[in-house]
Protein backbone atom coordinates (compact mmCIF):
# COMPACT_ATOMS: atom_id res chain seq x y z
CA UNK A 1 0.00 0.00 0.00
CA UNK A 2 1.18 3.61 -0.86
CA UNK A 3 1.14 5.60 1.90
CA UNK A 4 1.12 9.11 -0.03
CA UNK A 5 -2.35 7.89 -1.12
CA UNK A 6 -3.63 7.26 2.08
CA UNK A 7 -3.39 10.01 4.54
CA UNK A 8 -4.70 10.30 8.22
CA UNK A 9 -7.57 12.59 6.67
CA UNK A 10 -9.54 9.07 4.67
CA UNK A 11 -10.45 7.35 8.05
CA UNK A 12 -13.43 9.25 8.98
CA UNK A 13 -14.15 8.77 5.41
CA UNK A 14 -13.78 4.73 5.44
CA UNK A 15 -15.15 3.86 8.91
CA UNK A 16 -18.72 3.12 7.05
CA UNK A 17 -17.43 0.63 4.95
CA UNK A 18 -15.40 -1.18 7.63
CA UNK A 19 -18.15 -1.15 9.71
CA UNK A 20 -20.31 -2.71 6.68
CA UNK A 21 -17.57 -4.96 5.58
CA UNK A 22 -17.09 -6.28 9.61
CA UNK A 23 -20.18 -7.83 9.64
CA UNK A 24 -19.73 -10.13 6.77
CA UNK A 25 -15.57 -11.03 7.47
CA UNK A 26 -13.99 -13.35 9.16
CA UNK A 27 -12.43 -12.39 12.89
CA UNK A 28 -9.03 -13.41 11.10
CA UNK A 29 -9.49 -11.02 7.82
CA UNK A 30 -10.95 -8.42 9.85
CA UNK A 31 -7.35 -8.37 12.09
CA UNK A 32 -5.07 -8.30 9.06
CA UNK A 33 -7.43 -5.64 7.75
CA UNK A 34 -7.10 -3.40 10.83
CA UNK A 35 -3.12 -3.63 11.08
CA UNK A 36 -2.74 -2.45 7.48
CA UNK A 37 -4.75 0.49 8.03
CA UNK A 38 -2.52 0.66 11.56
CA UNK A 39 0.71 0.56 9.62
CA UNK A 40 -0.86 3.31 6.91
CA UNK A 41 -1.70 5.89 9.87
CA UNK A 42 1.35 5.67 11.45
CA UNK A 43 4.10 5.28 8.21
CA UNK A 44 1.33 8.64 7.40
CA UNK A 45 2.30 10.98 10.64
CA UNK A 46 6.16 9.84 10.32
CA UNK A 47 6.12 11.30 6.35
CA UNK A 48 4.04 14.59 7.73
CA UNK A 49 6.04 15.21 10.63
CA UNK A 50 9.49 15.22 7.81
CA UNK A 51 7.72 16.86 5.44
CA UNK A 52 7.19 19.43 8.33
CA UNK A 53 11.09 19.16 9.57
CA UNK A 54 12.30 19.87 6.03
CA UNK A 55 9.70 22.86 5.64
CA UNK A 56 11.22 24.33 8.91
CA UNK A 57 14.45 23.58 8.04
CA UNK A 58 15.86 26.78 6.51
CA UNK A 59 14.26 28.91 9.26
CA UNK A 60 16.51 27.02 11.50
CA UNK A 61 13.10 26.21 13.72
CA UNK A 62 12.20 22.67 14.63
CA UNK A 63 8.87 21.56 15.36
CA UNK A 64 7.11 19.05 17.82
CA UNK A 65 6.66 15.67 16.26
CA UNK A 66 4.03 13.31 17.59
CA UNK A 67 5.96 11.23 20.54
CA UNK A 68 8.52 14.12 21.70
CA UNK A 69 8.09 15.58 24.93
CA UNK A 70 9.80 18.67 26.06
CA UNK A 71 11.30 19.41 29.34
CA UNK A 72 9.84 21.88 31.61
CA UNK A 73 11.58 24.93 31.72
CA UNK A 74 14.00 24.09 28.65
CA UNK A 75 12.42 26.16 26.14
CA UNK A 76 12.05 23.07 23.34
CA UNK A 77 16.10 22.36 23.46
CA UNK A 78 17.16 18.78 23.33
CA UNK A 79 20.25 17.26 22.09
CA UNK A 80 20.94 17.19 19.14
CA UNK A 81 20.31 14.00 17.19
CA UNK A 82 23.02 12.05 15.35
CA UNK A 83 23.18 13.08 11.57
CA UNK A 84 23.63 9.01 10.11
CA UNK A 85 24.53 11.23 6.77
CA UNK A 86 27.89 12.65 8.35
CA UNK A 87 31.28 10.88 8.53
CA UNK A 88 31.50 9.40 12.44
CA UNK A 89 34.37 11.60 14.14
CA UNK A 90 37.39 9.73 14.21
CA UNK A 91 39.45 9.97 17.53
CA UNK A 92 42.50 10.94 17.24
CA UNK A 93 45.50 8.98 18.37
CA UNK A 94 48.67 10.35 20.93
CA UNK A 95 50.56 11.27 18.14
CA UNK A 96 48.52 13.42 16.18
CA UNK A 97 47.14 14.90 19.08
CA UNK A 98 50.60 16.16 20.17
CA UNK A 99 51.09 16.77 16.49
CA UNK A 100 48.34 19.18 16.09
CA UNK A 101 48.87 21.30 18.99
CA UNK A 102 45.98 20.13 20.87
CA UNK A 103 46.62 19.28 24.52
CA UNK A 104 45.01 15.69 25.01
CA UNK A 105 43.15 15.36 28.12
CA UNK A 106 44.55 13.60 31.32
CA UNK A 107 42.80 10.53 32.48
CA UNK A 108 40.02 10.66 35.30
CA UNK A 109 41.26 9.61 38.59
CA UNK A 110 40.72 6.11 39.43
CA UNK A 111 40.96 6.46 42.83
CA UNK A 112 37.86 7.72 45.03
CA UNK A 113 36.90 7.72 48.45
CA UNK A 114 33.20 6.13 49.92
CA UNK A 115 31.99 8.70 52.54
CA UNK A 116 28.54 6.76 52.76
CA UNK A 117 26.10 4.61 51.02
CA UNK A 118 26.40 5.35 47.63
CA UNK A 119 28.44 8.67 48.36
CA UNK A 120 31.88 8.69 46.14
CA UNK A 121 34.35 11.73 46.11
CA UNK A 122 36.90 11.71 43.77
CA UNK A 123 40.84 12.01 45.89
CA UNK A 124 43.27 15.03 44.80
CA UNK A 125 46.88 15.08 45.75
CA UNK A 126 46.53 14.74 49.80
CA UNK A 127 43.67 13.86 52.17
CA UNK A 128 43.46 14.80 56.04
CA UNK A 129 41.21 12.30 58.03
CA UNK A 130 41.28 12.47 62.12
CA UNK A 131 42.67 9.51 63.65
CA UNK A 132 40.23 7.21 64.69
CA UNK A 133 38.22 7.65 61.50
CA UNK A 134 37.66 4.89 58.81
CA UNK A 135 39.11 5.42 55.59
CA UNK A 136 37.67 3.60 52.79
CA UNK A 137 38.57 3.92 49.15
CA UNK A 138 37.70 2.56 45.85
CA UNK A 139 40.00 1.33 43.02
CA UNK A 140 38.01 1.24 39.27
CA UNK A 141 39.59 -1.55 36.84
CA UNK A 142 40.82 -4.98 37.09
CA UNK A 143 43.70 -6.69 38.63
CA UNK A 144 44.10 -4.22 41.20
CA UNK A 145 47.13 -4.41 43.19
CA UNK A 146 46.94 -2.16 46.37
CA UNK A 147 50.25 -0.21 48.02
CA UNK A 148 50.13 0.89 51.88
CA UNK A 149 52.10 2.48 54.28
CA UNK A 150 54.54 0.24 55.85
CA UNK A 151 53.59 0.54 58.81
CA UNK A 152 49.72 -1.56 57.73
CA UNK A 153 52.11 -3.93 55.68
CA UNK A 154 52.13 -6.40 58.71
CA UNK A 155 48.19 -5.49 59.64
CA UNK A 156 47.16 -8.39 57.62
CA UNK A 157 42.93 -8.90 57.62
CA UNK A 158 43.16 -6.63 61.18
CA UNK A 159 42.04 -3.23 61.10
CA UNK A 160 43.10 -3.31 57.40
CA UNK A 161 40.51 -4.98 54.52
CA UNK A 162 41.29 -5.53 51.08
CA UNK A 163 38.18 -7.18 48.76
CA UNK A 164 38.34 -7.14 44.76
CA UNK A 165 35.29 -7.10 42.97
CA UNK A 166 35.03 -7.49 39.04
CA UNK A 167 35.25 -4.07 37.79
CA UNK A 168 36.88 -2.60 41.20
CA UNK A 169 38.86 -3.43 44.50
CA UNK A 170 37.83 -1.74 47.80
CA UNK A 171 40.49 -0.90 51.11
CA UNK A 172 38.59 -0.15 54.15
CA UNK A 173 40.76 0.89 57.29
CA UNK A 174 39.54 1.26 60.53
CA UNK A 175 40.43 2.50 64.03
CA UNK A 176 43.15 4.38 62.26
CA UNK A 177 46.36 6.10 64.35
CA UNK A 178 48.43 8.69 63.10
CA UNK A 179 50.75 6.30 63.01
CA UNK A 180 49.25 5.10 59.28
CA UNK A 181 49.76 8.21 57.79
CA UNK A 182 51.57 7.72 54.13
CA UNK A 183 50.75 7.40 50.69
CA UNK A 184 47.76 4.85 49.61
CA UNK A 185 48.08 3.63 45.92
CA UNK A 186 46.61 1.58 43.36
CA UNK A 187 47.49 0.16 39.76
CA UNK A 188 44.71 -1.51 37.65
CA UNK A 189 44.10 -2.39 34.20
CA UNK A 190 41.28 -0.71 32.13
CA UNK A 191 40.26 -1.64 29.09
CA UNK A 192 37.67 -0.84 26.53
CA UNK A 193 34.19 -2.03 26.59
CA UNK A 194 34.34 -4.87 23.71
CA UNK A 195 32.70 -8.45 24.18
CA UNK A 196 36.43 -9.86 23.75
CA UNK A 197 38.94 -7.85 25.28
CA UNK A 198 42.75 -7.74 23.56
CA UNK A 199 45.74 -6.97 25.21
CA UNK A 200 46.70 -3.74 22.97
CA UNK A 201 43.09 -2.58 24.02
CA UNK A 202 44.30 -2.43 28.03
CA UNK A 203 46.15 0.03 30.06
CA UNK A 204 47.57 0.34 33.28
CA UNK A 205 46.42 2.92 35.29
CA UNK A 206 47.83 4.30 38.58
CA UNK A 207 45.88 6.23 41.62
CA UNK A 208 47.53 8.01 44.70
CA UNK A 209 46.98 10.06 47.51
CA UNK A 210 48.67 10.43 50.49
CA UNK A 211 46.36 10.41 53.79
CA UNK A 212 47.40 12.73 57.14
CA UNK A 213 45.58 11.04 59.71
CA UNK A 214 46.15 14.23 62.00
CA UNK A 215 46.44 13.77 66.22
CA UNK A 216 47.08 17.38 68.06
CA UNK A 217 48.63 14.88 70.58
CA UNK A 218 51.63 12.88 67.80
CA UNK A 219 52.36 15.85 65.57
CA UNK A 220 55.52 13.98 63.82
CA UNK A 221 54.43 9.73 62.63
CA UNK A 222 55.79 7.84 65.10
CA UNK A 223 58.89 5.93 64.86
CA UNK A 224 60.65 2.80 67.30
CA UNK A 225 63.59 4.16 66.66
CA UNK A 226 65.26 6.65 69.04
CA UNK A 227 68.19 7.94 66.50
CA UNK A 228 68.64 7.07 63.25
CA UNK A 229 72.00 6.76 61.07
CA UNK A 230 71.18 8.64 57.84
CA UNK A 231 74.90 8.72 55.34
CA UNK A 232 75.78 11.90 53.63
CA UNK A 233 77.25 10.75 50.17
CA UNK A 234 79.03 13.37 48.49
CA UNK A 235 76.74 13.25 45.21
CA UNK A 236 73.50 12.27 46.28
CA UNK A 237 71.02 13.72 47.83
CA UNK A 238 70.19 12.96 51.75
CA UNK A 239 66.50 12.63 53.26
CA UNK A 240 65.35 13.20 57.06
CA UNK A 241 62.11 11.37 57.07
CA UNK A 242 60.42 13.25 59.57
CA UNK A 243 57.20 13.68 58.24
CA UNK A 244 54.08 14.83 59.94
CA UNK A 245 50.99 14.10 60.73
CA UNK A 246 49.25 17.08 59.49
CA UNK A 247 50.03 19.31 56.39
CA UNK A 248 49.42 22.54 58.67
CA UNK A 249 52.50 21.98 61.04
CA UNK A 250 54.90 24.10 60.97
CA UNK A 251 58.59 22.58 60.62
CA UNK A 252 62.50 23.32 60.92
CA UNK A 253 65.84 21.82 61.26
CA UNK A 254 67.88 21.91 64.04
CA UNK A 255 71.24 21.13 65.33
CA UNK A 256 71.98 19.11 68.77
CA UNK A 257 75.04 20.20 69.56
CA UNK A 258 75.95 23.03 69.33
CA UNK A 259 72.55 23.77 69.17
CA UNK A 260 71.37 26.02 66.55
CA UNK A 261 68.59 26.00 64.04
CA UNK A 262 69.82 25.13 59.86
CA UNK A 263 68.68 27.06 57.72
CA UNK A 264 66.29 25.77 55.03
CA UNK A 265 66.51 28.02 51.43
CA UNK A 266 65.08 25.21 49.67
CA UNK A 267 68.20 25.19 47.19
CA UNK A 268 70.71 23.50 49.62
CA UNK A 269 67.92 21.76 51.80
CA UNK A 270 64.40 21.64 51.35
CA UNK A 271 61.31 20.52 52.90
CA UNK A 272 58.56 18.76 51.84
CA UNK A 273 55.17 18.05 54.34
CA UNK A 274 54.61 14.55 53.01
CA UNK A 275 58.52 13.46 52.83
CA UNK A 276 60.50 15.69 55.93
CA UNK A 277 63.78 18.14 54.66
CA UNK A 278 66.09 16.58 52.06
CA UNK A 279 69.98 17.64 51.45
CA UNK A 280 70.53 18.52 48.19
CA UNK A 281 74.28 18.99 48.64
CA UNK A 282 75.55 17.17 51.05
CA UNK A 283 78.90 18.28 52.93
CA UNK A 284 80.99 17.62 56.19
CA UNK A 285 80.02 20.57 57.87
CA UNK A 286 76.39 19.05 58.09
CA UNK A 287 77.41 15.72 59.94
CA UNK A 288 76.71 15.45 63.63
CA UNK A 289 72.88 14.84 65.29
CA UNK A 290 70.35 16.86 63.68
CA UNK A 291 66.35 16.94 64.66
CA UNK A 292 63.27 18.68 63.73
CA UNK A 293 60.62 20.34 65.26
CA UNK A 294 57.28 20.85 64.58
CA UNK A 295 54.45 23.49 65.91
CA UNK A 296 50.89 23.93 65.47
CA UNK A 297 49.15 26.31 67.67
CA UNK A 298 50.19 25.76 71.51
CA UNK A 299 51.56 22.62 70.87
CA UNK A 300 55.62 21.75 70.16
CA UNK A 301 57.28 18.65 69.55
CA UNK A 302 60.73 17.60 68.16
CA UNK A 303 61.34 14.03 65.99
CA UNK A 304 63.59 11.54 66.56
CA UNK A 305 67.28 12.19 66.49
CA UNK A 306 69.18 11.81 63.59
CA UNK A 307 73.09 10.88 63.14
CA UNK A 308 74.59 12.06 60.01
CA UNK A 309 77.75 10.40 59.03
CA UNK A 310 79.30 12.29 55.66
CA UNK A 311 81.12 9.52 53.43
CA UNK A 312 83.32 11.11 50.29
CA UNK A 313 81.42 9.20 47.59
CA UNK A 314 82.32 8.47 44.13
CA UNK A 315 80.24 9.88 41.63
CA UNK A 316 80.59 6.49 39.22
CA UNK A 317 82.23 3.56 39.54
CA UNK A 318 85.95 2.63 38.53
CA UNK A 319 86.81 2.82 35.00
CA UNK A 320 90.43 0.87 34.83
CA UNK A 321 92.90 0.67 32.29
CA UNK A 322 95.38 -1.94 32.02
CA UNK A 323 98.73 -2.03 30.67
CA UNK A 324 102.07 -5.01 30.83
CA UNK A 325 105.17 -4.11 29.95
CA UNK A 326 105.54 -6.39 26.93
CA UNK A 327 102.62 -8.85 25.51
CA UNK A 328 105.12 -11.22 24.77
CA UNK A 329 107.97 -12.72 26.63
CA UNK A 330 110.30 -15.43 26.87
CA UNK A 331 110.46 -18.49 28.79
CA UNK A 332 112.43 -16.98 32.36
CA UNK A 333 111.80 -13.31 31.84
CA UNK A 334 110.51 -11.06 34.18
CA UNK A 335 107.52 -8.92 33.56
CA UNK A 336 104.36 -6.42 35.13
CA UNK A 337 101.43 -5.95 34.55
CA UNK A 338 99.99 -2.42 35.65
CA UNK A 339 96.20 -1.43 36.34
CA UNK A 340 95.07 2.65 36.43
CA UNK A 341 92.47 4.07 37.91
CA UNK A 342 92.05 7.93 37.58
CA UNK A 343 89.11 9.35 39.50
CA UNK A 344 88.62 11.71 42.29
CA UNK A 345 90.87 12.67 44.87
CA UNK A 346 90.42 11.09 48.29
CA UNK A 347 88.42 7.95 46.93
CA UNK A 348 89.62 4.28 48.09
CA UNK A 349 89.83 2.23 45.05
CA UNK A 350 90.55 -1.79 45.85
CA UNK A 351 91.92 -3.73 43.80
CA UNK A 352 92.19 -7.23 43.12
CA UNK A 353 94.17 -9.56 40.28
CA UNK A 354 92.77 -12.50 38.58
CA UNK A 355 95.96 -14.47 36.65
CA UNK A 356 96.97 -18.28 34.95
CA UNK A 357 99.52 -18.41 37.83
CA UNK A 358 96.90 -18.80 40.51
CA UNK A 359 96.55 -22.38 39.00
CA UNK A 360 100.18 -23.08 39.20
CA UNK A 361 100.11 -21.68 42.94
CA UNK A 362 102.17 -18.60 42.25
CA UNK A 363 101.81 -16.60 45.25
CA UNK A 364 100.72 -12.61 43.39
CA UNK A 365 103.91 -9.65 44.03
CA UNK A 366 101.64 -7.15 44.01
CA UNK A 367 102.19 -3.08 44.91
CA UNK A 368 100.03 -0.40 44.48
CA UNK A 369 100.44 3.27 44.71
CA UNK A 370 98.05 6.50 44.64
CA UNK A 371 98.86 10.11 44.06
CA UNK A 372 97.20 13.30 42.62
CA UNK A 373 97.86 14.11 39.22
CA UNK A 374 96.39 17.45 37.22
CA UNK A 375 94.91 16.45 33.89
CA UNK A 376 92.30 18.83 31.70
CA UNK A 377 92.40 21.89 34.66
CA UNK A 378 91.13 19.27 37.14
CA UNK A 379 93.16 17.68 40.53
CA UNK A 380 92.38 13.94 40.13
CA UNK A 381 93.78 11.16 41.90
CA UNK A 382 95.80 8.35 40.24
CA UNK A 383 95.38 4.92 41.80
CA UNK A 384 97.39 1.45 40.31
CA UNK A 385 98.44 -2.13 41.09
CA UNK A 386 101.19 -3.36 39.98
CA UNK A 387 101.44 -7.13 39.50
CA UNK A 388 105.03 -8.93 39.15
CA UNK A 389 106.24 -11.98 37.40
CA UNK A 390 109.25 -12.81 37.70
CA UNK A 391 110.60 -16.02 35.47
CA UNK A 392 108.19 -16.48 33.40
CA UNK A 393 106.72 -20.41 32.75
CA UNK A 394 104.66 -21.77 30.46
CA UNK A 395 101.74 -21.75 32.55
CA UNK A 396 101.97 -17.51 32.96
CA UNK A 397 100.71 -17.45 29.39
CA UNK A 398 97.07 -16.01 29.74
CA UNK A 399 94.64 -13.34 30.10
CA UNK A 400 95.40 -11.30 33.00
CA UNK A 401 91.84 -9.32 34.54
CA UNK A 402 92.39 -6.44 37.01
CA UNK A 403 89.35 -5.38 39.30
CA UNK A 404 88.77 -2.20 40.87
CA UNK A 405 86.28 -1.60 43.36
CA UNK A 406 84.86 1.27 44.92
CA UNK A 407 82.15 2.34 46.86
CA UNK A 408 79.88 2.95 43.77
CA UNK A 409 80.59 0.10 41.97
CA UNK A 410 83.52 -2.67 40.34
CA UNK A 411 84.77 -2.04 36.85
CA UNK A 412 87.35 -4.67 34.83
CA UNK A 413 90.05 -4.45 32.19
CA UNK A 414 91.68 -7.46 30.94
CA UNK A 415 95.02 -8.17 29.03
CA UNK A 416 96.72 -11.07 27.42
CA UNK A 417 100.24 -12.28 27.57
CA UNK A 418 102.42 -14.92 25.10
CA UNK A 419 105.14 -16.91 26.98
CA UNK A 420 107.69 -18.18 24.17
CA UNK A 421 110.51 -20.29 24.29
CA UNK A 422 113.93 -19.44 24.01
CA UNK A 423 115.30 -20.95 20.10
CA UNK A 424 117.98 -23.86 20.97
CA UNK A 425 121.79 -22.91 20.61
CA UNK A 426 124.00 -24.75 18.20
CA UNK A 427 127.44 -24.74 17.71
CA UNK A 428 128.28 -23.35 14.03
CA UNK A 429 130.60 -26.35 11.95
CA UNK A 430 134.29 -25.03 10.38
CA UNK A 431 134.49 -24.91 6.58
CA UNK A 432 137.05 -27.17 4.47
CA UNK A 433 139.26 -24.07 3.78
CA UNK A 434 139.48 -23.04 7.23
CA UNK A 435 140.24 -26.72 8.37
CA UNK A 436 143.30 -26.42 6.10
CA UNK A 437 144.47 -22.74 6.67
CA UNK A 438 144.42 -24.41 10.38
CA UNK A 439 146.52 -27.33 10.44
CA UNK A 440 149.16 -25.68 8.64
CA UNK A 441 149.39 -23.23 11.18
CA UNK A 442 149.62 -25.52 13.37
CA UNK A 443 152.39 -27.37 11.95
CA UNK A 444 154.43 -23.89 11.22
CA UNK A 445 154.38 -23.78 15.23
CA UNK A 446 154.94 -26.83 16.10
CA UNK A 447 159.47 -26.86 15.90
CA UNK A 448 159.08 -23.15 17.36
CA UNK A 449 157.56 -25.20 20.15
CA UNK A 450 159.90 -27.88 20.28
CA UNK A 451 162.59 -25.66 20.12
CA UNK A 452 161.43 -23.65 23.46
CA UNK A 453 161.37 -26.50 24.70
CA UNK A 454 164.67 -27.93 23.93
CA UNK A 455 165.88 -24.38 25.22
CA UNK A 456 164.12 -24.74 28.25
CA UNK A 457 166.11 -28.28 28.65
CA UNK A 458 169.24 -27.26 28.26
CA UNK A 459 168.87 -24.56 30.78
């Protein structure tokens, strides 16, 4: 049936003759005849209401088709419907986002905190709960894998309660101290919503905060330990973990003896609420027992005591060079093999020696010697090991590996060394000629001879 030729208007017209016609069909005729006239009126009001929309069109109005319903108080705005004409938008990946300027979005949090039945707030940077209170967070993804304080590593299923659920995992803490204050973390895998998921379709996600469970009675987290040895290396920075228990404290450094408060300009040394003061450049004048001290309001209380101990330590590990005095010898000869090591001054380098003697049992002549040296406008300080062979074998004939050791690291330098055998000696045979020119000498002195002698007889 052609809908153009049957609009809504004909029914009134036709009722009669259905009414007429009723009486003489069947019950199953008369129910196919009503659903075609069903279908008509309603494929009718669709083609009206477009005809209508394409009318309105260029007045950019849109009217009220049969089955919309407006919103009170929105004037007749909806969203927009998708155009099925248009090209889908295509997302765009990483790289052409960075490529056309745009700054790409960063991803939502995954990490929120329950404050009641069906109550979620999404955690910033830091949170500040009062100890006592239950803290209980939320992790969105899949194989979530939870991070704690250390001091709730040990807590087990006590006041501290892990459960994973299929799209999330859920830490509830209770009867909290200021004791668990610290940074509370989460990694889990999200991936996009497809009936089979792939692995290049997944990402791992990572969510953080870092709690103060604040006491007015434990201003710094509480530690067993009464002092604490922190080392001062020479190129790395130093932390004093006194952190606090809430991020309003007020904090400084000071000295025990003499006693005097250190000065924090946050280039040298630094401090940081959630971490305590860190040394950016550590020196010996800074060794000795150093505490902090923390106020807020009336209240005053000082950290455990820490020992600094300043070590001179290398920036990098030994890099040795190794040199012998000849790479091939002979069988009985004496020879050394030297190792270098030129790094900063005041650094203990060890060394040790790894030769084919040591299977022969050759006992290792070894000396060593350090001294500063200026090379490229810079004092360095030369370190080597000298190792001595003295009549060289057979067995000597090897690779020779030097290690040097220092505080940073071990680095290696290996040579090799040919023993050879002396050629054998033998005496050179007289010619024909000179065999001759010989025992005619020899017979031209003979009479002289026997006349001596004769003269020596008759004397």
């Amino acid at each position: 049936m052609d809908t153009e030729l049957f609009p809504v208007q004909l029914l009134p017209q036709l009722q009669p003759h259905l009414s007429s016609r009723s009486a003489t069909m069947g019950p199953r005729a008369l129910c196919f005849l009503t659903s075609c006239l069903l279908i008509g009126v309603i494929s009718a009001e669709i083609q009206e209401c477009d005809r209508k929309l394409n009318a309105q069109k260029k007045r950019g109005l849109k009217p009220a088709c049969p089955g919309e319903v407006k919103a009170s108080g929105t004037s007749g705005l909806r969203k927009p419907k998708l155009d099925r004409s248009q090209k889908p938008l295509q997302m765009k990946s990483p790289v052409h986002a960075a490529a056309s300027g745009t700054p790409s979005p960063s991803p939502a949090s995954i990490l929120t905190q329950v404050l009641g039945r069906g109550r979620f707030q999404k955690v910033g940077d830091s949170l500040s709960l009062r100890a006592g209170e239950p803290l209980e967070l939320r992790c969105q993804g899949k194989m979530v894998r939870w991070r704690v304080p250390v001091y709730l590593e040990e807590e087990g299923e006590g006041r501290l309660r892990i459960k994973h659920f299929r799209q999330h995992s859920q830490l509830l803490l209770v009867n909290s101290t200021s004791a668990d204050t610290g940074e509370f973390s989460c990694w889990a895998r999200h991936c996009q919503d497809r009936v089979w998921e792939h692995e290049d379709d997944c990402e791992d996600r990572q969510g953080e905060a870092f709690v103060f469970f604040t006491d007015p009675e434990e201003l710094f987290v509480p530690t067993e330990d009464y002092y604490e040895v922190v080392q001062l290396r020479t190129h790395q920075p130093a932390l004093l973990p006194c952190q606090v228990t809430s991020p309003l404290a007020q904090v400084t450094l000071h000295r025990e003896f003499p006693p005097e408060e250190i000065p924090v300009d946050g280039i040298e040394i630094s401090f940081d609420v959630k971490k305590g003061f860190t040394i950016h450049r550590p020196h010996a004048s800074l060794a000795g027992s150093l505490f902090c001290m923390a106020s807020l309001g009336h209240i005053r209380q000082i950290s455990t005591k820490y020992m600094l101990i300043y070590i001179n330590y290398p920036s990098s590990p030994p890099k040795p060079t190794i040199q012998a005095s000849a790479t091939s010898v002979q069988l009985g000869d004496n020879f050394i093999v030297t190792c270098t090591v030129l790094g900063e001054p005041e650094i203990a380098v060890d060394f040790s020696w790894e030769y084919p003697g040591q299977k022969l049992g050759r006992p290792p002549y070894v000396s060593e010697r350090a001294h500063v040296v200026h090379k490229e406008g810079q004092v360095q300080q030369e370190a080597a090991s000298t190792l001595h062979v003295e009549e060289a074998r057979a067995g000597d004939a090897g690779f020779y590996t030097c290690r040097a050791t220092n505080l940073q690291g071990m680095g290696t330098a290996t040579t090799r060394i040919r023993v050879i055998r002396n050629p054998p000696v033998t005496p050179a045979r007289p010619s024909s000629m000179e065999g001759c020119g010989e025992a005619a000498l020899a017979s031209q002195e003979s009479p002289r001879e026997g006349a001596v002698t004769q003269a020596s007889q008759q004397a």
